[in-house]
N, C-alpha and C. Protein backbone atom coordinates (compact mmCIF):
# COMPACT_ATOMS: atom_id res chain seq x y z
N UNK A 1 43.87 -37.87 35.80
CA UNK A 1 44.18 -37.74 37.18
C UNK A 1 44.31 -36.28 37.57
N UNK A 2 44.01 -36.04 38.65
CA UNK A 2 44.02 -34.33 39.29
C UNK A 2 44.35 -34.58 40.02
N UNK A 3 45.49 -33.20 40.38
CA UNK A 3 46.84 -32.95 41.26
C UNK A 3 46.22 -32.48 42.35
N UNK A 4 47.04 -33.36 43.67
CA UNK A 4 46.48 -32.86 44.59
C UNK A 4 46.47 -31.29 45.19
N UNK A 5 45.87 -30.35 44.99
CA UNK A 5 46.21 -29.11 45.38
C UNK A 5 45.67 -28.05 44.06
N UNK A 6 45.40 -28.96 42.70
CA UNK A 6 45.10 -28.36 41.70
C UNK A 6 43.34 -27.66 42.12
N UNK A 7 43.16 -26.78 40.62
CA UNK A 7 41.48 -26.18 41.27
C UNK A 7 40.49 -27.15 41.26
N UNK A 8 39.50 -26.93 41.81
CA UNK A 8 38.44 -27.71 41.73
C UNK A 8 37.55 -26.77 40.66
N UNK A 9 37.14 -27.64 40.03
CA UNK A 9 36.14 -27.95 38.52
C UNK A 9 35.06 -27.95 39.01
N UNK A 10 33.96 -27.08 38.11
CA UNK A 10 32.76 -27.39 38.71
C UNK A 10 32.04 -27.87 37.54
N UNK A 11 30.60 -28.38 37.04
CA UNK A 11 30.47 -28.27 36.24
C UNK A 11 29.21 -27.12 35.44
N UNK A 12 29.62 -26.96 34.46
CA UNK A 12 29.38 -26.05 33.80
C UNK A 12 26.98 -26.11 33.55
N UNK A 13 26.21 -24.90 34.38
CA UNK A 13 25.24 -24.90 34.40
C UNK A 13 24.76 -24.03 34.01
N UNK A 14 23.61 -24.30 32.28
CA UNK A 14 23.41 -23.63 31.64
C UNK A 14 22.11 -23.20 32.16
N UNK A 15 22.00 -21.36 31.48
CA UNK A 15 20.57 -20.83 32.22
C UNK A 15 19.78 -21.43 31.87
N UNK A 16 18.80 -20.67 32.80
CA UNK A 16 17.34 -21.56 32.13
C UNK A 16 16.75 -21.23 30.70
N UNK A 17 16.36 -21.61 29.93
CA UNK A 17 15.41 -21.31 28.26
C UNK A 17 14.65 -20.42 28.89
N UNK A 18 14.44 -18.94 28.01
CA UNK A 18 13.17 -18.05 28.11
C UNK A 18 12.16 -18.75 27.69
N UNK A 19 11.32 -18.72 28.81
CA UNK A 19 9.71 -19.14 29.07
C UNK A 19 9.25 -18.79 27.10
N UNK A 20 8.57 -19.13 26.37
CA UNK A 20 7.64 -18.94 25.34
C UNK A 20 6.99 -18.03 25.35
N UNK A 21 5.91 -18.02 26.36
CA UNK A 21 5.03 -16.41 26.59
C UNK A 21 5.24 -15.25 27.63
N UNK A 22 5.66 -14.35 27.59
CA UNK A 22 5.40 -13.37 26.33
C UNK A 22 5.99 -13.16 25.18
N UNK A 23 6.01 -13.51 24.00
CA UNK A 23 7.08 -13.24 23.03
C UNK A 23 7.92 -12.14 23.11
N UNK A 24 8.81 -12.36 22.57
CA UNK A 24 10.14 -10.68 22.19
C UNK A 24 9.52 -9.54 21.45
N UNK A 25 9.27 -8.36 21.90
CA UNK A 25 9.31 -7.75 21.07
C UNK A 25 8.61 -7.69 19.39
N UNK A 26 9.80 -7.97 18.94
CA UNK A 26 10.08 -8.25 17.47
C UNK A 26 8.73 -9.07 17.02
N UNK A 27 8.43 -10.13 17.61
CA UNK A 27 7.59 -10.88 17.76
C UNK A 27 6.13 -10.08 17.32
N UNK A 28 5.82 -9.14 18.53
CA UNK A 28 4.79 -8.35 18.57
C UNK A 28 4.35 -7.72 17.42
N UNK A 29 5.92 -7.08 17.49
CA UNK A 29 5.52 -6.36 16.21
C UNK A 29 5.23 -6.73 14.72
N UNK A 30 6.28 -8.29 14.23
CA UNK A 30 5.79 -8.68 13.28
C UNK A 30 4.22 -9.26 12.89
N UNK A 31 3.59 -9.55 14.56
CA UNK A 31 2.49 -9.86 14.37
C UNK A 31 1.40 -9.04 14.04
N UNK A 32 1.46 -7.66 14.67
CA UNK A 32 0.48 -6.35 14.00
C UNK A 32 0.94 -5.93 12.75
N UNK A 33 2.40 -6.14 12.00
CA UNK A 33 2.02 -5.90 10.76
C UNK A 33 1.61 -6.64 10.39
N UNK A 34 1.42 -8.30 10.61
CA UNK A 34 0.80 -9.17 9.76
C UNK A 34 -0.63 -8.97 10.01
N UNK A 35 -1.32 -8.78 11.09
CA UNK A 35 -2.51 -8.20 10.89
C UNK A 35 -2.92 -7.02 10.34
N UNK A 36 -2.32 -5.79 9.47
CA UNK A 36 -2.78 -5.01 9.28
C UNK A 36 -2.44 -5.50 8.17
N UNK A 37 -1.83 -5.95 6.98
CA UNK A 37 -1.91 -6.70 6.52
C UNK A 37 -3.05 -7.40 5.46
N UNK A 38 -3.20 -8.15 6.81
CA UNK A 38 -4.35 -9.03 6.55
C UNK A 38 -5.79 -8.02 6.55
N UNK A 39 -5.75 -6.88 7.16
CA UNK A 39 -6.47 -5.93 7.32
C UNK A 39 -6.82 -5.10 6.26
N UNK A 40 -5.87 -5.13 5.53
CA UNK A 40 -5.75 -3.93 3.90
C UNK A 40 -6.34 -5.05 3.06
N UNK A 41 -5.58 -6.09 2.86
CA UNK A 41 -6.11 -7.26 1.89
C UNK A 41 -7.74 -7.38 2.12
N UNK A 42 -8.62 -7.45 3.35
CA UNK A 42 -9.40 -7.65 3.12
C UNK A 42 -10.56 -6.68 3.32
N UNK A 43 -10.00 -4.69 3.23
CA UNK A 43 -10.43 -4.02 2.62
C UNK A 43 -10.37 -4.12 0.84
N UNK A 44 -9.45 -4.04 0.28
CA UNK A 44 -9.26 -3.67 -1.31
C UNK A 44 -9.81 -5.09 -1.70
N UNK A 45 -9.96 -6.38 -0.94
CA UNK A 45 -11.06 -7.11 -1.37
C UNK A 45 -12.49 -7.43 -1.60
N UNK A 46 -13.15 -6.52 -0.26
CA UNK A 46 -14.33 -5.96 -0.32
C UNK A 46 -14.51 -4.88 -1.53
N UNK A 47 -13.88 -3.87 -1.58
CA UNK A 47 -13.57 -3.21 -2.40
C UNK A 47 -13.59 -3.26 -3.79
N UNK A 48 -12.87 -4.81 -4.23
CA UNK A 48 -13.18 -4.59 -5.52
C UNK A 48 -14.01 -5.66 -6.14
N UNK A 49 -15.00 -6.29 -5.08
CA UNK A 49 -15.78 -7.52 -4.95
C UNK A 49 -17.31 -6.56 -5.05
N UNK A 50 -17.52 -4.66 -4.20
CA UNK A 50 -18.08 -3.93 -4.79
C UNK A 50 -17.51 -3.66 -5.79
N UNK A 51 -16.89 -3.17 -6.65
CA UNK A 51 -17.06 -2.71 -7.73
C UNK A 51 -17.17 -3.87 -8.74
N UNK A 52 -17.04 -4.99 -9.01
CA UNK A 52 -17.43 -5.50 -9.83
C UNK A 52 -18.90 -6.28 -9.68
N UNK A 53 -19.59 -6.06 -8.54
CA UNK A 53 -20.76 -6.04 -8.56
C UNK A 53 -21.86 -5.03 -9.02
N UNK A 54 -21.25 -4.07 -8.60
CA UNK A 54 -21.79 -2.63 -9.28
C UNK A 54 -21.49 -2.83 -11.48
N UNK A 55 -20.54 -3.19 -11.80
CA UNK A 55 -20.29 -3.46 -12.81
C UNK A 55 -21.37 -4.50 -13.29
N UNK A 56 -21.43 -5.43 -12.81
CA UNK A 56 -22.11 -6.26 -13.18
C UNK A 56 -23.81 -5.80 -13.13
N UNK A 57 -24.03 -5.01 -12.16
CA UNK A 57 -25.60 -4.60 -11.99
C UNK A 57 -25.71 -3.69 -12.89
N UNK A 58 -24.79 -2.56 -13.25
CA UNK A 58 -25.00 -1.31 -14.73
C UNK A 58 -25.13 -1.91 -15.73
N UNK A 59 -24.33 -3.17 -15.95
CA UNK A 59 -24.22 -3.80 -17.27
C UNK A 59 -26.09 -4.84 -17.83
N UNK A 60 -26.16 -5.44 -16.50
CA UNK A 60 -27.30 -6.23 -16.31
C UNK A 60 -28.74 -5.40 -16.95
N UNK A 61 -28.84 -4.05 -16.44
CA UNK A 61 -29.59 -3.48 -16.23
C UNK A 61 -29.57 -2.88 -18.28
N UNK A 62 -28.14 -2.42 -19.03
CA UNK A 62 -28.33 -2.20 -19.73
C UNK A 62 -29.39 -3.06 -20.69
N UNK A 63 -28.62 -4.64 -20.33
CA UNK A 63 -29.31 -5.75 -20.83
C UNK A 63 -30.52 -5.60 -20.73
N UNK A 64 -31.45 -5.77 -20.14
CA UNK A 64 -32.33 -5.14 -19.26
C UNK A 64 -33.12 -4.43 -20.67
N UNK A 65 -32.68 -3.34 -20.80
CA UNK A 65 -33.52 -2.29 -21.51
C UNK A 65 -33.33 -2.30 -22.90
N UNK A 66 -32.28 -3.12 -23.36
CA UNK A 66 -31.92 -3.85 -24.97
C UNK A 66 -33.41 -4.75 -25.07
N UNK A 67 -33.13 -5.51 -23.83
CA UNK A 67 -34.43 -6.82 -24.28
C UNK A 67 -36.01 -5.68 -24.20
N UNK A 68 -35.91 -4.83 -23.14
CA UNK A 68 -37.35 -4.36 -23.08
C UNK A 68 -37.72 -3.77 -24.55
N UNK A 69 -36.32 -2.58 -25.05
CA UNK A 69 -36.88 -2.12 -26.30
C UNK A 69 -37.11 -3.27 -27.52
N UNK A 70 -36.16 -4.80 -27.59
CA UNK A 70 -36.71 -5.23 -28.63
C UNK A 70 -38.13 -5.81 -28.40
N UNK A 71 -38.61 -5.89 -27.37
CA UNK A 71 -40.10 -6.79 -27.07
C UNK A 71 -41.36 -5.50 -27.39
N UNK A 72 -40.81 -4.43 -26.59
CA UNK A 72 -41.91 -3.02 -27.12
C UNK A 72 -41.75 -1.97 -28.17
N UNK A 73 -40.25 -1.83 -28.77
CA UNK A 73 -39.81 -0.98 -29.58
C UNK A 73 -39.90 0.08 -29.33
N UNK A 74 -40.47 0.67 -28.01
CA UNK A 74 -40.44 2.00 -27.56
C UNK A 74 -39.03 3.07 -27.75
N UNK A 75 -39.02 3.63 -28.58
CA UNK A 75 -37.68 3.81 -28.77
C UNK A 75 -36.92 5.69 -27.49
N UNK A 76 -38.54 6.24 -27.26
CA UNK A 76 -37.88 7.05 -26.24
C UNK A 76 -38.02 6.68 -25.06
N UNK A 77 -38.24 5.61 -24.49
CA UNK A 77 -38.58 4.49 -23.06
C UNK A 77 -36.73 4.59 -23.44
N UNK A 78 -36.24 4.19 -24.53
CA UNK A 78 -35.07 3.17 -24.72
C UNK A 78 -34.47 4.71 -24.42
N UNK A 79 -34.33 5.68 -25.31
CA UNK A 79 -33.45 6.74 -24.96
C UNK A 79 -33.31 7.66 -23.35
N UNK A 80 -34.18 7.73 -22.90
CA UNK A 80 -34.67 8.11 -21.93
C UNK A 80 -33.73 7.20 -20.40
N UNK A 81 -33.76 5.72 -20.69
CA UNK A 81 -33.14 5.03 -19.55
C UNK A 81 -31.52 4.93 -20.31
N UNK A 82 -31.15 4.99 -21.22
CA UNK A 82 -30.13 4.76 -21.50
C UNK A 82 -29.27 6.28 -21.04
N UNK A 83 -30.00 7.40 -20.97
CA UNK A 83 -29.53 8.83 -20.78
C UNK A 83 -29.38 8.72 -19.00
N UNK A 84 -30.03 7.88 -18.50
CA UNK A 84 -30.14 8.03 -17.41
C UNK A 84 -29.56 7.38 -16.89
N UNK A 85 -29.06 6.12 -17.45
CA UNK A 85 -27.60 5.08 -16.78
C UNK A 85 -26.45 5.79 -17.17
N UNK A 86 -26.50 6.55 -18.11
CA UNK A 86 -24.97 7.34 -18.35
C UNK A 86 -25.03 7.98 -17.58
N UNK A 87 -25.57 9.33 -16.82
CA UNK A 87 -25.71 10.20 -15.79
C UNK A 87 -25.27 9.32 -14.48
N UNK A 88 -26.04 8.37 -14.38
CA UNK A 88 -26.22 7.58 -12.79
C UNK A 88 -24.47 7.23 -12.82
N UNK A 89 -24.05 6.48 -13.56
CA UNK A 89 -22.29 6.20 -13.60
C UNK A 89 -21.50 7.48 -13.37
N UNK A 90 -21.78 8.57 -14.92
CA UNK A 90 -20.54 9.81 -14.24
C UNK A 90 -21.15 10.49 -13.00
N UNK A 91 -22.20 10.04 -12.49
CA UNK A 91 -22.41 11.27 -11.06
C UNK A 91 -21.12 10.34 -9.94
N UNK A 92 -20.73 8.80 -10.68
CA UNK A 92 -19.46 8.79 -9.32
C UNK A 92 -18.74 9.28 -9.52
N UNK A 93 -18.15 9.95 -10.34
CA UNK A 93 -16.67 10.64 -10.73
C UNK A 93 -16.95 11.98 -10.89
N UNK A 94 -18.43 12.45 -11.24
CA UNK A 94 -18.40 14.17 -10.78
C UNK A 94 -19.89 14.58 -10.61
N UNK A 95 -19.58 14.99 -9.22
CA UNK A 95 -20.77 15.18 -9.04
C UNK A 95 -22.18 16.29 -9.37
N UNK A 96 -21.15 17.02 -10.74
CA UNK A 96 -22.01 17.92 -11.36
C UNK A 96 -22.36 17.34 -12.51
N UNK A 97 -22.44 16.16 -12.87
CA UNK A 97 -22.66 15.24 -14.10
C UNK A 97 -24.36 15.44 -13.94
N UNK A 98 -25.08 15.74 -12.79
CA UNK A 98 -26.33 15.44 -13.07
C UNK A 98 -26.95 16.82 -13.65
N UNK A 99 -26.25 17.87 -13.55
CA UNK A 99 -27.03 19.38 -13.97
C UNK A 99 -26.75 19.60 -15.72
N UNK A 100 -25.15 19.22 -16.03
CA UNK A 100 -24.74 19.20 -17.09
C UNK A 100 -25.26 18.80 -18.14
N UNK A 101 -25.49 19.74 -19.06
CA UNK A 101 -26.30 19.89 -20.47
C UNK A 101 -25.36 20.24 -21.22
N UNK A 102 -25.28 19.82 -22.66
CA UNK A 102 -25.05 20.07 -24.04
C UNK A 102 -23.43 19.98 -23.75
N UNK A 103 -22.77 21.20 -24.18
CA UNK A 103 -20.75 20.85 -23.85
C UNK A 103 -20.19 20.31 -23.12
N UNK A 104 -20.64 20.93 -21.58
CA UNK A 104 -20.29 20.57 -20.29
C UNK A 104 -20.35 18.68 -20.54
N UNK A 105 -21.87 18.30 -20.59
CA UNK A 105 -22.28 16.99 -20.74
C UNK A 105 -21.12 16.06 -21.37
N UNK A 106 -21.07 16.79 -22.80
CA UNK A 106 -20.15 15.81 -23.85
C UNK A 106 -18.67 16.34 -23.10
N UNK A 107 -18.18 17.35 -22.42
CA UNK A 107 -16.85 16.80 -21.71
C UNK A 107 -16.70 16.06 -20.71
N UNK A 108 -17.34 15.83 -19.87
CA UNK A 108 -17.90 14.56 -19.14
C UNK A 108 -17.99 13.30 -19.70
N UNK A 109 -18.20 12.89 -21.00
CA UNK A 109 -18.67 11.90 -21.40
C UNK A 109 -16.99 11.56 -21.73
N UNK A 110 -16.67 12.63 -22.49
CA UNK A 110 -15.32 12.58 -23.33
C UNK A 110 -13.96 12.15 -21.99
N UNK A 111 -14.29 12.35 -20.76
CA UNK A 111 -12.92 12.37 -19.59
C UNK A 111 -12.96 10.86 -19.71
N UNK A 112 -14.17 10.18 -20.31
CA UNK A 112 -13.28 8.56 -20.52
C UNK A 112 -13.06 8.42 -22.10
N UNK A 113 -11.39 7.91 -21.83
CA UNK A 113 -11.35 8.00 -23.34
C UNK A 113 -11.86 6.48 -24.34
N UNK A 114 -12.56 6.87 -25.76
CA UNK A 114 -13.03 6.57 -26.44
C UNK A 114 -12.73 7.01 -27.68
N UNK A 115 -13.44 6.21 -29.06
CA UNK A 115 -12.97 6.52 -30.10
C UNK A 115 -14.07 7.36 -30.45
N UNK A 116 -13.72 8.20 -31.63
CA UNK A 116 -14.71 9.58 -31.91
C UNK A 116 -16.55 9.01 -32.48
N UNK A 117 -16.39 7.78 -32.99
CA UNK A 117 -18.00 7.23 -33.80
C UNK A 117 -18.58 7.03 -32.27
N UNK A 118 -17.91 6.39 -31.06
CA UNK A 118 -18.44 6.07 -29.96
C UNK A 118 -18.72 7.85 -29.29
N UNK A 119 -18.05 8.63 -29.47
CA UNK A 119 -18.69 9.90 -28.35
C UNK A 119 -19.60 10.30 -29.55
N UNK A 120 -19.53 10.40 -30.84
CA UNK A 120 -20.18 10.87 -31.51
C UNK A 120 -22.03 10.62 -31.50
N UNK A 121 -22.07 9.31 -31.21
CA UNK A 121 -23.38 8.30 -30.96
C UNK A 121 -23.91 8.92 -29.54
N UNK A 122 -23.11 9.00 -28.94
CA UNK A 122 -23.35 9.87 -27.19
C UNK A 122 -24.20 10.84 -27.38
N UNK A 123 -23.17 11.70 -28.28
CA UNK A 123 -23.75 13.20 -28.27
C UNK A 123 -25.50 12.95 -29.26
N UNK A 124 -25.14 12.18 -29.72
CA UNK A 124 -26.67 12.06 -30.58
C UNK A 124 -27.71 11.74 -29.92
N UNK A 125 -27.87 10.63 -28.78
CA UNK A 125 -28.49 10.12 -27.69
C UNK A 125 -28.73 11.29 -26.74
N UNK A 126 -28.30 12.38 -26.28
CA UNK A 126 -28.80 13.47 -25.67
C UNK A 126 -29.51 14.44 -26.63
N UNK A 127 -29.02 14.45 -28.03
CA UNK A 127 -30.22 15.14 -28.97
C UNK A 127 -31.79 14.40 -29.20
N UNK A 128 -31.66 13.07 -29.13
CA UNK A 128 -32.62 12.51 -29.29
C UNK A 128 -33.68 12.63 -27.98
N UNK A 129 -32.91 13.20 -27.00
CA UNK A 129 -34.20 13.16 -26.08
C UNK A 129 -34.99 14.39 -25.91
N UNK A 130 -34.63 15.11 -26.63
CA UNK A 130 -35.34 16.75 -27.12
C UNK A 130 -35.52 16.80 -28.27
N UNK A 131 -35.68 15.42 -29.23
CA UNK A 131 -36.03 16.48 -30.75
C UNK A 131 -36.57 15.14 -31.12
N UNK A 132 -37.60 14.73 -31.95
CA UNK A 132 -37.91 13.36 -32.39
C UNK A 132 -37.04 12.53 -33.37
N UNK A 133 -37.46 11.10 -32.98
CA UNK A 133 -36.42 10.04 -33.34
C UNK A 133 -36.69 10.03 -34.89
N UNK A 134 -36.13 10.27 -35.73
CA UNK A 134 -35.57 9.88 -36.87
C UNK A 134 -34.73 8.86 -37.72
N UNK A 135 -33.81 9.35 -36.84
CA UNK A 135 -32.69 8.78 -37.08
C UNK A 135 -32.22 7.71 -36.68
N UNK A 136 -33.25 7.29 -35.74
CA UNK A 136 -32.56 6.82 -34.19
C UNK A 136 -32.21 5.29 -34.98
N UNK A 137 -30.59 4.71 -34.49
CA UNK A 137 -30.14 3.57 -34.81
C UNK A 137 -30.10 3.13 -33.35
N UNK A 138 -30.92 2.13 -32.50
CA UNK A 138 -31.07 1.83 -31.85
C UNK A 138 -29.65 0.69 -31.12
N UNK A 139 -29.37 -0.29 -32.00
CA UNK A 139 -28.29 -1.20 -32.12
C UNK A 139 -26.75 -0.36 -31.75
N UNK A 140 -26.74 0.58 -32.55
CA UNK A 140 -25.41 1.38 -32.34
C UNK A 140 -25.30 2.49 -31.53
N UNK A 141 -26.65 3.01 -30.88
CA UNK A 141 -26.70 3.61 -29.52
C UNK A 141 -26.30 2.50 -28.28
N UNK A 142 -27.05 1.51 -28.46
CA UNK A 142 -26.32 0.63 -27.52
C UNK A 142 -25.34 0.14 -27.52
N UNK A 143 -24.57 -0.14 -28.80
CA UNK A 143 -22.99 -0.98 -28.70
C UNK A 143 -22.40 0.47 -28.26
N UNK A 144 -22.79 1.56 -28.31
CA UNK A 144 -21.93 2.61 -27.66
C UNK A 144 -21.94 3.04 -26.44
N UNK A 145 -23.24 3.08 -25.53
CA UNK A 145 -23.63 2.90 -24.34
C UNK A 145 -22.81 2.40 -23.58
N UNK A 146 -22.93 1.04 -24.36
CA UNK A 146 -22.10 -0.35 -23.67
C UNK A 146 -20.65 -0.08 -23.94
N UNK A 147 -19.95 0.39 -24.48
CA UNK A 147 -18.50 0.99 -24.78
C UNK A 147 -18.20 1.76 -23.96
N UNK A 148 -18.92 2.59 -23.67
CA UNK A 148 -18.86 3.91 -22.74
C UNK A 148 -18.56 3.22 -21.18
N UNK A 149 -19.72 2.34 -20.95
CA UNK A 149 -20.16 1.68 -19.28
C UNK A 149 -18.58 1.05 -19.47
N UNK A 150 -18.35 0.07 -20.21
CA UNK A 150 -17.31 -0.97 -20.01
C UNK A 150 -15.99 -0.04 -19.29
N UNK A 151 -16.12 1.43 -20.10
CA UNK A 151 -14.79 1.90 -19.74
C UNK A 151 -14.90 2.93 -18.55
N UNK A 152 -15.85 3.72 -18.54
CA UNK A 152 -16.69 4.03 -17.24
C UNK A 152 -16.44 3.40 -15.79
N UNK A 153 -16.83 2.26 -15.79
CA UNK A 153 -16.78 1.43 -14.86
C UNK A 153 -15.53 1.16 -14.19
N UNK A 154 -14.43 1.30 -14.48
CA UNK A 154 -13.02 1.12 -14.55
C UNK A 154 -12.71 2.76 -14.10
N UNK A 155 -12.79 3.21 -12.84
CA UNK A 155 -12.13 4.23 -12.06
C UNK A 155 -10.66 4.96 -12.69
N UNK A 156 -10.21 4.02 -12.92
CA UNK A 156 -8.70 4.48 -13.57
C UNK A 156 -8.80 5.08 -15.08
N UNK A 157 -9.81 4.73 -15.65
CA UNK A 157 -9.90 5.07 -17.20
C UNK A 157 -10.48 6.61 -17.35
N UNK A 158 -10.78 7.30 -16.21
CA UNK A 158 -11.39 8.56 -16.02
C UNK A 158 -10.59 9.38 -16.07
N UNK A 159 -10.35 10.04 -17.06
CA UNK A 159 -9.02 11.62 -17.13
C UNK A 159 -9.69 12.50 -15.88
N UNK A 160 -8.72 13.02 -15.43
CA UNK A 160 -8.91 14.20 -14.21
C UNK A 160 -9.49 15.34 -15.08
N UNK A 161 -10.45 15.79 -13.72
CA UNK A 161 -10.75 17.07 -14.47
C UNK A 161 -9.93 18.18 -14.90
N UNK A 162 -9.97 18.77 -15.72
CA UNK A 162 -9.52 20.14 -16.14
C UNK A 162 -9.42 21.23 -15.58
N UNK A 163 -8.56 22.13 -15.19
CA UNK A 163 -8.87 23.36 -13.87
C UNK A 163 -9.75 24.14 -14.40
N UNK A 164 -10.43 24.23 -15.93
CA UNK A 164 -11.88 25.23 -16.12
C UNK A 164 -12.92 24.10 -15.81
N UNK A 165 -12.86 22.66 -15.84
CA UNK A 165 -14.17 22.15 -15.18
C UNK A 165 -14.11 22.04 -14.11
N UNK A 166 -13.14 21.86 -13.30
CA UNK A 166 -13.47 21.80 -11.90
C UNK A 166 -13.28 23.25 -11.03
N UNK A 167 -13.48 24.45 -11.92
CA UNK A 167 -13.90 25.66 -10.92
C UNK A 167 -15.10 25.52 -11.52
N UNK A 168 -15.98 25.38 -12.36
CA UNK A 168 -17.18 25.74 -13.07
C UNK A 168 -18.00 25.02 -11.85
């Protein structure tokens, strides 16, 4: 019961709900980081969808010239492209890899690390293309080739240059 003279009551009217569009703020912004985001992910996915295609085409190609030398036995056809897929790889990591002869060459070869029978086989494969094959172990020029590419290929496995190779 209410007294005559007591207040009058009204009842209680809640605002209206903010409309949905335009979102808050906050909103906005979580949505451009989620697109940039989504933006990086599907750079470093392109990214490493090239490089393991590129991996896969150096490697292919070695294949490639394993099968040509066992079908013709040409063995400086074989030295000749194998000198020339090593060059074509370090010219991504320096781009004086293509002038480089004799020391220079084998420290280049050496900035990916490897065990010494594998650079050792390297350095023999650039003698062989100036002096006649003798010696030439065809099988273990390539399991070293292929040692070299595997780790080559892998950006991160490349020691930085040295401050006397990279003023030279």
């Amino acid at each position: 019961m209410i007294a005559p003279g007591g207040p009058q009551l009204r009842d209680i009217h809640l605002p209206v709900e903010p409309a949905w569009w335009p979102p808050a703020p906050g909103w906005w912004a979580l949505a451009v980081i989620a697109l940039l985001l989504i933006g990086v992910a599907i750079a470093y996915a392109r990214k490493y969808r090239d490089v393991l295609r590129r991996r896969r085409e150096v490697m292919s190609e070695l294949e490639r010239m394993a099968a040509q030398y066992a079908r013709d036995a040409d063995a400086a056809r074989l030295v000749s492209g194998l000198h020339q897929l090593l060059r074509r790889v370090a010219r991504r990591h320096d781009a004086r890899s293509t002038r480089q002869r004799g020391e220079d060459w084998q420290r280049t070869l050496a900035r990916v690390p490897l065990d010494a029978a594998t650079m050792a086989q390297l350095a023999e494969l650039e003698q062989h293309l100036y002096r006649p094959l003798t010696a030439f172990d065809p099988v273990a020029t390539i399991g070293a080739v292929r040692r070299w590419l595997q780790q080559a290929l892998q950006p991160r496995r490349w020691k930085p240059l040295s401050p006397e190779q990279s003023d030279g």
